[in-house]
N, C-alpha and C. Protein backbone atom coordinates (compact mmCIF):
# COMPACT_ATOMS: atom_id res chain seq x y z
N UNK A 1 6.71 -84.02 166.52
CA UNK A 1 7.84 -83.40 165.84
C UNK A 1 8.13 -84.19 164.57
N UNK A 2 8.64 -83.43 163.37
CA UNK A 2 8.84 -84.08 162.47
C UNK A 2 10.04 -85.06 162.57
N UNK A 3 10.36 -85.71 161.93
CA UNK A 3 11.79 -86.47 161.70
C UNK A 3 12.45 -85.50 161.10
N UNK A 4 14.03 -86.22 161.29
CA UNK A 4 14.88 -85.08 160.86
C UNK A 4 15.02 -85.97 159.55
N UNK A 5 15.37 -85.70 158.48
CA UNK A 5 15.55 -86.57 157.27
C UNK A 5 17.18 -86.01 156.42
N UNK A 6 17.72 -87.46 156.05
CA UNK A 6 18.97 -86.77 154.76
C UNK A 6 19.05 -85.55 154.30
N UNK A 7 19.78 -85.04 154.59
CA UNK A 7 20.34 -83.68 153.68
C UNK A 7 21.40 -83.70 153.10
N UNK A 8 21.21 -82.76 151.94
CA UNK A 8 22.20 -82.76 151.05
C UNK A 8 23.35 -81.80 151.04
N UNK A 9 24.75 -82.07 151.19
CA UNK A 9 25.82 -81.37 151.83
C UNK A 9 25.42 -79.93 152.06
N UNK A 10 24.86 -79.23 150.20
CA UNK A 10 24.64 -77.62 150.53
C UNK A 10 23.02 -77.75 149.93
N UNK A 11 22.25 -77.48 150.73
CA UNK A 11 20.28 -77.53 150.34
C UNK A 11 20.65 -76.13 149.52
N UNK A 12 19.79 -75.72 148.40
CA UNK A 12 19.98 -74.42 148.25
C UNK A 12 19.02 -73.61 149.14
N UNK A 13 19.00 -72.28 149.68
CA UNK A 13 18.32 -72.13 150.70
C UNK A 13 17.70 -70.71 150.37
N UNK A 14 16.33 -70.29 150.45
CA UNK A 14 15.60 -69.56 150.03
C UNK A 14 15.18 -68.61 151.49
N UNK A 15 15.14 -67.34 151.13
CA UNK A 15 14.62 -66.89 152.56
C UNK A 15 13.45 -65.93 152.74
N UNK A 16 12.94 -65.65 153.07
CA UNK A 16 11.47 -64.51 153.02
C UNK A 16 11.10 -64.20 154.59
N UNK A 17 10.65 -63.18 154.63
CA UNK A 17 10.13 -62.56 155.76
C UNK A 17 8.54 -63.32 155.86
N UNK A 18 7.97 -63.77 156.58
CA UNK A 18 6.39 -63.85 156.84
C UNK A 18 5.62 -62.26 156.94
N UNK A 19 5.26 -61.96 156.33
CA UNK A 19 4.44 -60.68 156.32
C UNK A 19 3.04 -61.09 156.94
N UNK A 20 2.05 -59.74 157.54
CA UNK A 20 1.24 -59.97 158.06
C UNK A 20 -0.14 -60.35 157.16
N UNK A 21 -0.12 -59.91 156.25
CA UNK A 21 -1.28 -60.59 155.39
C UNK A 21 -1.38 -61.92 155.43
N UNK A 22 0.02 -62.71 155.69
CA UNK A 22 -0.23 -63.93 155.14
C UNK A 22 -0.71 -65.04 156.53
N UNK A 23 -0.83 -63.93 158.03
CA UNK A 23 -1.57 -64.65 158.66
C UNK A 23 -2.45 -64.56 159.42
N UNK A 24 -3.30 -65.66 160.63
CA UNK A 24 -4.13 -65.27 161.04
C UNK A 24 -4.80 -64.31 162.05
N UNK A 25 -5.44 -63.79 162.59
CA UNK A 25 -5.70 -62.94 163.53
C UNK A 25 -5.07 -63.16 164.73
N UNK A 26 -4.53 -64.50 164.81
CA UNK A 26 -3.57 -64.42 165.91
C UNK A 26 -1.81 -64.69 165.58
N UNK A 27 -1.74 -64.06 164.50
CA UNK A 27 -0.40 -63.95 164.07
C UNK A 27 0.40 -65.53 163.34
N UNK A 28 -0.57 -66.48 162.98
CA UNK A 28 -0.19 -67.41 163.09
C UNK A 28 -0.08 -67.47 161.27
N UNK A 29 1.23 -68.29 160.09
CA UNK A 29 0.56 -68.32 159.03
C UNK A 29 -0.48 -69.37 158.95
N UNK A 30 -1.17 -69.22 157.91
CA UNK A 30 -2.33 -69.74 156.97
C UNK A 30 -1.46 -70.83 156.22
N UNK A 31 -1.83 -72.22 156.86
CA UNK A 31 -1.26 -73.23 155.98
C UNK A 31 -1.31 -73.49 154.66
N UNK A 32 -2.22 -72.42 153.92
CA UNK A 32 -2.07 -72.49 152.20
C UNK A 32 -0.54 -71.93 151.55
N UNK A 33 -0.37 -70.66 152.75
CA UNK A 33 1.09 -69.73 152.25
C UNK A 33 2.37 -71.07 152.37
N UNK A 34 2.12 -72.03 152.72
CA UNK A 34 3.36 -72.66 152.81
C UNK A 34 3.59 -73.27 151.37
N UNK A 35 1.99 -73.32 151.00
CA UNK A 35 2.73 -73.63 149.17
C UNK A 35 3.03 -73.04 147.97
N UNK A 36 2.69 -71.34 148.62
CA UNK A 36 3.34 -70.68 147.82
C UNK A 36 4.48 -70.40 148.56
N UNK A 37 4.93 -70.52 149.55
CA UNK A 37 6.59 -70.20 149.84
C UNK A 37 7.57 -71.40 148.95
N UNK A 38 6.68 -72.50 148.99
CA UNK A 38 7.44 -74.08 148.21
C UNK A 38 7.45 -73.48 146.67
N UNK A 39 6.78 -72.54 146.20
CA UNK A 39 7.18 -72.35 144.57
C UNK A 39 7.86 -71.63 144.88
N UNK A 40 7.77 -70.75 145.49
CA UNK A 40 8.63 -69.33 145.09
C UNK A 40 10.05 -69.77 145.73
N UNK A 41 10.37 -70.70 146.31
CA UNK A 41 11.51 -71.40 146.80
C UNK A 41 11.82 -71.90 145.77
N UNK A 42 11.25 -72.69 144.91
CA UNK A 42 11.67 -73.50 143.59
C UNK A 42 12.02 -72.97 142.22
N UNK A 43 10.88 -71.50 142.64
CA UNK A 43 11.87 -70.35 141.80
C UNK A 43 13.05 -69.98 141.78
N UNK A 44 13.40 -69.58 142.85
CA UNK A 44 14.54 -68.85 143.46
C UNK A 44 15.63 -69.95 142.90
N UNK A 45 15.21 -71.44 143.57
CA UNK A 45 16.55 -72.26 142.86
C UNK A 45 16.55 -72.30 141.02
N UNK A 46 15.47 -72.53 140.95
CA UNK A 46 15.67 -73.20 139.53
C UNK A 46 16.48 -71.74 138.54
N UNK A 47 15.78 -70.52 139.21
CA UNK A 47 16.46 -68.97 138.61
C UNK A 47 17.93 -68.98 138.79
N UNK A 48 18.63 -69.64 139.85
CA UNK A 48 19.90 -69.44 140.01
C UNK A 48 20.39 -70.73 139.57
N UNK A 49 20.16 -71.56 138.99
CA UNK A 49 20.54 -72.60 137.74
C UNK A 49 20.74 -72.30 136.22
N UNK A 50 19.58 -71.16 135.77
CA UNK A 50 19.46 -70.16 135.31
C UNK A 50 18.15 -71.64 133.97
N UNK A 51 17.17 -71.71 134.84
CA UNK A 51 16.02 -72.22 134.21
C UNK A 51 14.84 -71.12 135.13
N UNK A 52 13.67 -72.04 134.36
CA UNK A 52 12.36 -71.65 135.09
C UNK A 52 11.18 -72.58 134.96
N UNK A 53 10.49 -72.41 135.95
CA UNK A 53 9.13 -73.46 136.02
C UNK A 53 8.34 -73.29 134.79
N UNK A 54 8.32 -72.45 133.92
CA UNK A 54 7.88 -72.21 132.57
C UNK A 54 8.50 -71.33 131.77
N UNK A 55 8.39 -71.11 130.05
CA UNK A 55 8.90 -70.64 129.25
C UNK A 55 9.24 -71.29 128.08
N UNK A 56 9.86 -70.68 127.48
CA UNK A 56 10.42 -71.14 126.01
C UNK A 56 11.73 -71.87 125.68
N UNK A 57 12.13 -73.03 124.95
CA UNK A 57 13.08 -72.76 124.67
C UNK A 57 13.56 -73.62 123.05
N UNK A 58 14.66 -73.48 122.53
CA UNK A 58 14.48 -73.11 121.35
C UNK A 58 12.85 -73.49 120.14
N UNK A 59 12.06 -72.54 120.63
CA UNK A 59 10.84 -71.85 120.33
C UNK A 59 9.93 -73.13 120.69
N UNK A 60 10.17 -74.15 121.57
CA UNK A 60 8.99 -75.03 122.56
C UNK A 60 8.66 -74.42 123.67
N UNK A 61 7.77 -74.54 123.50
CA UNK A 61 6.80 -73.73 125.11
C UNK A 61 6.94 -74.97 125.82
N UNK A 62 7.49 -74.79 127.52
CA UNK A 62 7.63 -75.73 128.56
C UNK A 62 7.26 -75.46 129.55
N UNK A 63 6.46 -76.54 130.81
CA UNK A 63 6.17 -76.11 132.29
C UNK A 63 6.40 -76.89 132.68
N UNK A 64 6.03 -77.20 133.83
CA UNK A 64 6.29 -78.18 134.94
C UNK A 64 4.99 -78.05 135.80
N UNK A 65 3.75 -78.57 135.37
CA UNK A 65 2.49 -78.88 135.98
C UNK A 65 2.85 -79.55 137.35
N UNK A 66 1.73 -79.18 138.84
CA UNK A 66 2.21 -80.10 139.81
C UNK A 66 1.59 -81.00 140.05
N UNK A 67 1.59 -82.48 140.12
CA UNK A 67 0.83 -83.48 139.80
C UNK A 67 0.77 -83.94 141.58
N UNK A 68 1.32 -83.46 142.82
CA UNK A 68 1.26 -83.80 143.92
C UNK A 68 2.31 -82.96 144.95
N UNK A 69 1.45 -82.80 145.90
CA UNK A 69 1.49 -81.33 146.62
C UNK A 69 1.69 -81.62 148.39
N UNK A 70 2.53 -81.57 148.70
CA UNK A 70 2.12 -81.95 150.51
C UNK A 70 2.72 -81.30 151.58
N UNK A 71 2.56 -81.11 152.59
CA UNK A 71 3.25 -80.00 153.88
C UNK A 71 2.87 -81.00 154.73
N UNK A 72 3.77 -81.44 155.71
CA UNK A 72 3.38 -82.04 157.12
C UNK A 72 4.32 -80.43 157.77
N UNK A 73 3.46 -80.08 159.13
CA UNK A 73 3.49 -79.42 160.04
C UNK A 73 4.06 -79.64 161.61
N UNK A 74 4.96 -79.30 162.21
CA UNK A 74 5.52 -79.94 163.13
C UNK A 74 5.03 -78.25 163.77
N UNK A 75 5.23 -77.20 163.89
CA UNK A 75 5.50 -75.92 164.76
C UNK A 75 5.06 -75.35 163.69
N UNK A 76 4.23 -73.29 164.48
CA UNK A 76 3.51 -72.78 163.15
C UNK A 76 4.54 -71.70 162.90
N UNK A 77 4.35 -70.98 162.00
CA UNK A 77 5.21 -70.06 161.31
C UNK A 77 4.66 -68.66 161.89
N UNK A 78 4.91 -67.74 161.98
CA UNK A 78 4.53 -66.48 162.95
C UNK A 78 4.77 -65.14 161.93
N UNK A 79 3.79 -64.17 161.75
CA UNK A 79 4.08 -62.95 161.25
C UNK A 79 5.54 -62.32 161.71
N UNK A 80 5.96 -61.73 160.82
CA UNK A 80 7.34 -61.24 160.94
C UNK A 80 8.80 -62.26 161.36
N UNK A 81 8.33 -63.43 161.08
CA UNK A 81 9.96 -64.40 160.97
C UNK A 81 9.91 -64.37 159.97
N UNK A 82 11.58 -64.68 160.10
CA UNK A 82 12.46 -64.89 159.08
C UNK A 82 12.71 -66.49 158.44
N UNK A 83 11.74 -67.13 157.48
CA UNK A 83 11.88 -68.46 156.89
C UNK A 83 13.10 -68.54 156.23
N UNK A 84 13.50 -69.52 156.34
CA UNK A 84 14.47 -70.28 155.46
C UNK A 84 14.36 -71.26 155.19
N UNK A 85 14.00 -71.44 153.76
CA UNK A 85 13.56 -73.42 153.20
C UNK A 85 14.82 -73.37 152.43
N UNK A 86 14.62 -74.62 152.95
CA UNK A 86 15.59 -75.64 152.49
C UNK A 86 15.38 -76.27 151.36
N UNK A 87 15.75 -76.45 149.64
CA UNK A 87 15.13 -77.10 148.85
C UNK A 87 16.56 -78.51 148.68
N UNK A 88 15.69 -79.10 148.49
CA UNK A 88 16.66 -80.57 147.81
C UNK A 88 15.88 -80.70 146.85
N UNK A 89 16.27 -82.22 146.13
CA UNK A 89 15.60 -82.54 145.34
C UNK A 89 15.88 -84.32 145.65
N UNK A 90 14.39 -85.06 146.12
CA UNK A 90 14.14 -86.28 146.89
C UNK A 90 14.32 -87.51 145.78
N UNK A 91 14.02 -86.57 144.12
CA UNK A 91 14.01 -87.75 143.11
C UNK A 91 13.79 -87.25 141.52
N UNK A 92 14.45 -87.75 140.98
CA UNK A 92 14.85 -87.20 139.14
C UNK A 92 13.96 -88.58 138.36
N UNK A 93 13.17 -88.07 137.68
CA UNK A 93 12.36 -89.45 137.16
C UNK A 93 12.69 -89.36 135.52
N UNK A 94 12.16 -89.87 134.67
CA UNK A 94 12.47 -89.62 133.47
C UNK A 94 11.95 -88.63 133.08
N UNK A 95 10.29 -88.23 133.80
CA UNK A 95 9.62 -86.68 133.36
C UNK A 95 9.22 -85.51 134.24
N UNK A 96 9.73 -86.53 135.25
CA UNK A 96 9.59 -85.54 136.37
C UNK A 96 10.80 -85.12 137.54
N UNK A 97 10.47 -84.58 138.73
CA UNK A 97 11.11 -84.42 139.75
C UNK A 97 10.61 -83.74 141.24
N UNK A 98 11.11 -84.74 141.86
CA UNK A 98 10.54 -84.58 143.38
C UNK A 98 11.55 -83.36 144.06
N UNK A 99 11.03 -82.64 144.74
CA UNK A 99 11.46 -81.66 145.22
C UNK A 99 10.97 -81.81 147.01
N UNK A 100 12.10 -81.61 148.01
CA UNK A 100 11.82 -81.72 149.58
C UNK A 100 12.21 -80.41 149.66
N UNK A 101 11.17 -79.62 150.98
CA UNK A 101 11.54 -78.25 151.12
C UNK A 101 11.03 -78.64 152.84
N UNK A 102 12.47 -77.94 153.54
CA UNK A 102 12.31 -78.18 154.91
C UNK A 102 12.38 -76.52 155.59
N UNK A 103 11.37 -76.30 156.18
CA UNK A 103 11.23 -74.66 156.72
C UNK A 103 11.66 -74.63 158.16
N UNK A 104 12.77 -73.72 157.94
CA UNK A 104 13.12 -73.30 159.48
C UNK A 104 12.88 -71.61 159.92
N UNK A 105 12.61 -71.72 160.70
CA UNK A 105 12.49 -70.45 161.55
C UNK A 105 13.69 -70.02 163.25
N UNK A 106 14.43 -69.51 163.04
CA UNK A 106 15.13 -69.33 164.44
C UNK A 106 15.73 -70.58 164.41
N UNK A 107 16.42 -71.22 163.78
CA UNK A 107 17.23 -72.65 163.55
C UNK A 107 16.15 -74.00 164.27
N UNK A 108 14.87 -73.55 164.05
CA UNK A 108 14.09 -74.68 164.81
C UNK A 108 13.03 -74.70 163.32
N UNK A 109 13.08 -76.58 162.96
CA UNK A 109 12.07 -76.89 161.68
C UNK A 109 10.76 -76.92 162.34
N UNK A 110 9.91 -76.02 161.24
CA UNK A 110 8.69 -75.99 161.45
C UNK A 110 8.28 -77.01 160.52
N UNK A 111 8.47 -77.28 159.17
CA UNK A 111 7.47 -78.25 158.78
C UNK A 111 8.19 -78.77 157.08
N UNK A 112 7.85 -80.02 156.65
CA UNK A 112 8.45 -80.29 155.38
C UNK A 112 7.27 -80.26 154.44
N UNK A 113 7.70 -79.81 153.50
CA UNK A 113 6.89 -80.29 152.22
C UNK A 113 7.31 -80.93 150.91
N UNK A 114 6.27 -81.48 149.78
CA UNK A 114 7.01 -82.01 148.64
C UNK A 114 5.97 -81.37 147.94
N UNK A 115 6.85 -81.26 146.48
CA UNK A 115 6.31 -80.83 145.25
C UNK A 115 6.96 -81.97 144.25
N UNK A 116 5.89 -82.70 143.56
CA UNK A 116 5.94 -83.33 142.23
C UNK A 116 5.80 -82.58 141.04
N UNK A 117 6.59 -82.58 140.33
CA UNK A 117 6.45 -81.59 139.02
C UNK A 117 6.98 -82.46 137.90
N UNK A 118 6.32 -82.69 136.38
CA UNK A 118 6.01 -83.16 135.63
C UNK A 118 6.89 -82.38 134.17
N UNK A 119 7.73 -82.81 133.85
CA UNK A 119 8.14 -81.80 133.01
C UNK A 119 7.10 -81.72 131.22
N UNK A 120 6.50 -81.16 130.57
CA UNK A 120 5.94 -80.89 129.58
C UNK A 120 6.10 -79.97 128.65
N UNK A 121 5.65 -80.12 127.32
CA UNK A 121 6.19 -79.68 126.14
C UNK A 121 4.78 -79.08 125.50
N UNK A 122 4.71 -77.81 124.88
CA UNK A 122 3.75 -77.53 124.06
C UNK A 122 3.43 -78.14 122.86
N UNK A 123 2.82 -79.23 122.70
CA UNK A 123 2.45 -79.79 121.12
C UNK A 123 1.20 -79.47 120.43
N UNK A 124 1.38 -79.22 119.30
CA UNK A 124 -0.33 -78.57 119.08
C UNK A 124 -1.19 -77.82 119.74
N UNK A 125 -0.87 -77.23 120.38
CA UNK A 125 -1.74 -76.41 121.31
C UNK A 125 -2.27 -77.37 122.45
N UNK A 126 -1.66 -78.09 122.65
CA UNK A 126 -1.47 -79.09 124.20
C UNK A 126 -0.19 -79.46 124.93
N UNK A 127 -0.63 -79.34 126.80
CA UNK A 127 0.86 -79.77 127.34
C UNK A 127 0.85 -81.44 126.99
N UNK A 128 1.95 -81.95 126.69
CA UNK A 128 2.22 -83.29 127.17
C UNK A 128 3.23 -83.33 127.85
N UNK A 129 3.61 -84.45 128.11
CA UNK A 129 4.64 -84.63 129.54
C UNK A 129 5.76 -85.13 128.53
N UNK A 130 7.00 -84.88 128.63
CA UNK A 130 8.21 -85.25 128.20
C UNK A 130 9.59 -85.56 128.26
N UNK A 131 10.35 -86.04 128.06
CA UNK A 131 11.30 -86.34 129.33
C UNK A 131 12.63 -84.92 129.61
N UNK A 132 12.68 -84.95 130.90
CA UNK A 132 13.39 -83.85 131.35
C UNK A 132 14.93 -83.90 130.33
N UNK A 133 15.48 -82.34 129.96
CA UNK A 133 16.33 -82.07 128.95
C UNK A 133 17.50 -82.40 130.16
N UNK A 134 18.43 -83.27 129.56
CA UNK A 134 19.48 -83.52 130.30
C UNK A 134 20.61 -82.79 130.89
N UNK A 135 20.80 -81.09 130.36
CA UNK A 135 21.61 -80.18 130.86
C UNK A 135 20.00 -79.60 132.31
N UNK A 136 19.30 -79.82 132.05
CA UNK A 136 17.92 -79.54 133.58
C UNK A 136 18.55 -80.77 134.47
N UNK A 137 18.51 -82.37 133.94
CA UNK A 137 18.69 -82.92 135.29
C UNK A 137 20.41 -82.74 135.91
N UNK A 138 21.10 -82.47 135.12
CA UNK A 138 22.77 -82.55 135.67
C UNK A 138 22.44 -81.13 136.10
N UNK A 139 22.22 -80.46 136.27
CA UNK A 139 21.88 -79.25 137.07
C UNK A 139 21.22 -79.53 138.61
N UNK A 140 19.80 -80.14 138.38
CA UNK A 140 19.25 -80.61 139.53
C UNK A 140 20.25 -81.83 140.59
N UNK A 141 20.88 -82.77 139.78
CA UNK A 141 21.83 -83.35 140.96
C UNK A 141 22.58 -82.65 141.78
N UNK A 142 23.06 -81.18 141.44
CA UNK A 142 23.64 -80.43 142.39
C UNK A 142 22.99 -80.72 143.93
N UNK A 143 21.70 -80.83 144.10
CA UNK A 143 21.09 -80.57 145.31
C UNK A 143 19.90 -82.08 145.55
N UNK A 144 20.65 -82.96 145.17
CA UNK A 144 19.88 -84.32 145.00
C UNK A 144 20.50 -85.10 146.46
N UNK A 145 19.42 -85.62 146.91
CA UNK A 145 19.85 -86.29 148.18
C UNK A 145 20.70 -87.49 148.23
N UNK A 146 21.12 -87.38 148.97
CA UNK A 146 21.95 -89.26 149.02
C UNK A 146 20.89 -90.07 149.59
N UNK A 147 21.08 -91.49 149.01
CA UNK A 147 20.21 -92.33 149.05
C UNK A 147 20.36 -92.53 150.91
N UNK A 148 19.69 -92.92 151.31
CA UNK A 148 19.72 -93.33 153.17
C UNK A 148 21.05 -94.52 153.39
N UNK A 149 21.80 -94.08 154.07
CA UNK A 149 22.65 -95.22 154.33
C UNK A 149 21.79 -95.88 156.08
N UNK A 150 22.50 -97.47 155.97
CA UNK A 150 22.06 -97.83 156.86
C UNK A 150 23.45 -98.68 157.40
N UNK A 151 23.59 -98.78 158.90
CA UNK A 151 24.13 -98.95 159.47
C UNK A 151 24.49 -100.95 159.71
N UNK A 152 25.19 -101.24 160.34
CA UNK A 152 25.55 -102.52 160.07
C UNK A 152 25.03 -103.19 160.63
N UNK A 153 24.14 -104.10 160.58
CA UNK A 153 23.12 -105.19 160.88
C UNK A 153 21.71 -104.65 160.86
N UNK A 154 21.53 -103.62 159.78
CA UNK A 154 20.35 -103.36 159.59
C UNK A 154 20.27 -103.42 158.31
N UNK A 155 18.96 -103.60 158.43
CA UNK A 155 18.92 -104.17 156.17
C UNK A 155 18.01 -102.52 155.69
């Protein structure tokens, strides 16, 4: 079983049906769909911030390349449930940001994942990496974890 880990008072919380395409002959999903449920979760938040994982803005082309990708699996996900991820955000760097997405099904976690994303700027007809626009990170603290507290006589 996974650990249960910090959460942040309100996770923003994304929801989707598992459809049957996305699994196997025995109803089970395909551990690739869990990293497109982790974007389209990161959509959903970053859309209701009112950004996006790419686009324009005043006339710079911007993305957020993913430089590191991971799902640990505790329980599998089943055609026709109802997911609900959980997004936080684990860490705000100067160009990037860590993103934790915890999937539940029937109030029982099936599995966590992280997404590293790199924020970048169109220069010359190349991405480079650049540091995140400061109305993006005071947005993202909305859903930023608290650091781990620890209890008294533990370091």
């Amino acid at each position: 079983m996974l650990p249960l880990e910090p959460e942040v008072t309100t996770p923003f919380i994304s929801t989707r049906r598992v459809e049957f395409g996305e699994t196997d002959m025995a109803g089970i999903v395909h551990f690739s769909n869990f990293f497109r449920y982790m974007e389209s979760a990161e959509t959903d938040m970053l859309m209701s911030l009112g950004f996006s994982v790419n686009g324009e803005e005043n006339g710079v082309a911007y993305g957020f390349p993913r430089v590191s990708v991971t799902c640990d699996f505790a329980r599998p996900a089943r055609f026709a449930d109802q997911l609900q991820i959980h997004v936080a955000v684990e860490e705000i760097g100067q160009k990037s940001v860590r993103y934790r997405y915890t999937f539940f099904a029937n109030d029982v976690q099936l599995a966590v994942g992280r997404i590293t994303a790199v924020h970048c700027i169109k220069v010359d007809g190349q991405m480079k990496s650049h540091p995140l626009p400061e109305r993006f990170r005071q947005q993202l603290e909305k859903y930023l974890l608290a650091p781990p507290t620890h209890s008294a006589g533990q370091s």
